[in-house]
Protein backbone atom coordinates (compact mmCIF):
# COMPACT_ATOMS: atom_id res chain seq x y z
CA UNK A 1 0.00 0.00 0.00
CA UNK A 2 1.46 3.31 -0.76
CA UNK A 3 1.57 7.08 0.90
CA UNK A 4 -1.98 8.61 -0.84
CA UNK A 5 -3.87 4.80 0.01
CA UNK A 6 -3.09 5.42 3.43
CA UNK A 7 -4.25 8.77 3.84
CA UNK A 8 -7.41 8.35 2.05
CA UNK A 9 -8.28 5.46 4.33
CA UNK A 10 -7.76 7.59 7.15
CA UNK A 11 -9.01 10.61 6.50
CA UNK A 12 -11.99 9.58 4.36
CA UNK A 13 -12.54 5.85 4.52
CA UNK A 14 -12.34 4.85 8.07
CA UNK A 15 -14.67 7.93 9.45
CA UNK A 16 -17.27 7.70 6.31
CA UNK A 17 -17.95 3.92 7.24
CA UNK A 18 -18.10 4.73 11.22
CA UNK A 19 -20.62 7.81 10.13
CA UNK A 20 -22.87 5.56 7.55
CA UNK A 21 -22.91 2.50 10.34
CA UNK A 22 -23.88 5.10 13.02
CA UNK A 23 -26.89 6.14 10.48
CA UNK A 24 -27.86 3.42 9.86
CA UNK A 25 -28.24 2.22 13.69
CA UNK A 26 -30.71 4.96 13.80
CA UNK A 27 -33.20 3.31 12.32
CA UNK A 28 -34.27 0.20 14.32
CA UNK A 29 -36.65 -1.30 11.68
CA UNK A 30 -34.47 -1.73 9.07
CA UNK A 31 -31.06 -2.39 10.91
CA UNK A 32 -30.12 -5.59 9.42
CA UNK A 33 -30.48 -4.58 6.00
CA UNK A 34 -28.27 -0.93 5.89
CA UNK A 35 -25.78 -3.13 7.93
CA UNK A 36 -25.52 -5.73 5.64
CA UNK A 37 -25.65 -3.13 2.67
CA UNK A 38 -23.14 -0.74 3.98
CA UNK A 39 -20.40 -3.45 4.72
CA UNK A 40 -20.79 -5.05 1.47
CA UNK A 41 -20.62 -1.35 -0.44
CA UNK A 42 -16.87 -0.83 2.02
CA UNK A 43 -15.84 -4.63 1.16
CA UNK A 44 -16.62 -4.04 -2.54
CA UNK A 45 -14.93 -0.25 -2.21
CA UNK A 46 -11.42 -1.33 -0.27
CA UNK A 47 -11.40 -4.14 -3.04
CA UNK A 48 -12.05 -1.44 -5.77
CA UNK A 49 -9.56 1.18 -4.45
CA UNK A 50 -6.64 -2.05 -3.79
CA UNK A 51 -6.84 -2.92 -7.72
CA UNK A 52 -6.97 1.01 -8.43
CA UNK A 53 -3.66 1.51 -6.41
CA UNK A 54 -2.03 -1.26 -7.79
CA UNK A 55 -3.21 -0.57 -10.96
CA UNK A 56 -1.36 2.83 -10.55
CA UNK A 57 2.01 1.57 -9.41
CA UNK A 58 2.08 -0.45 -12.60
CA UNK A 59 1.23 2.28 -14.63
CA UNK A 60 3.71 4.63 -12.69
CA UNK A 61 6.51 1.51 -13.37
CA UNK A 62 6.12 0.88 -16.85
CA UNK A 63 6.07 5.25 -17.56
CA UNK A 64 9.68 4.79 -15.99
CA UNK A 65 10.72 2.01 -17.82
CA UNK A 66 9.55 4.12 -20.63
CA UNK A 67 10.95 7.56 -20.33
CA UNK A 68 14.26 5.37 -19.39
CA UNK A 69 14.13 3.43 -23.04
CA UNK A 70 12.95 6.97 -24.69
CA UNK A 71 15.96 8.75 -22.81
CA UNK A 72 18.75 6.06 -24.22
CA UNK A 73 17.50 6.37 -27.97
CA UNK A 74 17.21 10.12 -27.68
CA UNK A 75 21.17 10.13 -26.68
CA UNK A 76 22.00 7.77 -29.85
């Protein structure tokens, strides 16, 4: 996991899933459900955002590899 991962999870992650499960404890009738529903929608968004980052370091790796390559038939 790298630097910006880490900060979004805890400065945006980690207190909007507290916040939505304290919501949803409000309402006593339909507890279950918006319990069930908001921990599948943060499972399904921590999975989303781990291929995202990875995704990006990839990205960020090959662009290196890249420039490098671009760099060393530029000097030719």
């Amino acid at each position: 996991m790298v630097g910006p991962s880490i900060i979004f999870y805890l400065i945006f992650a980690i207190p909007y899933i507290f916040v939505m499960y304290w919501l949803v404890k409000q309402d006593k009738q339909k507890y279950v459900w918006g319990i069930s529903i908001v921990t599948i929608l943060a499972v399904i968004a921590i999975y989303v955002s781990q291929k995202a980052s990875k995704n990006a370091i990839e990205n960020y790796k090959q662009h290196q590899i890249d420039a490098r390559e671009q760099e060393a038939d530029n000097i030719k």
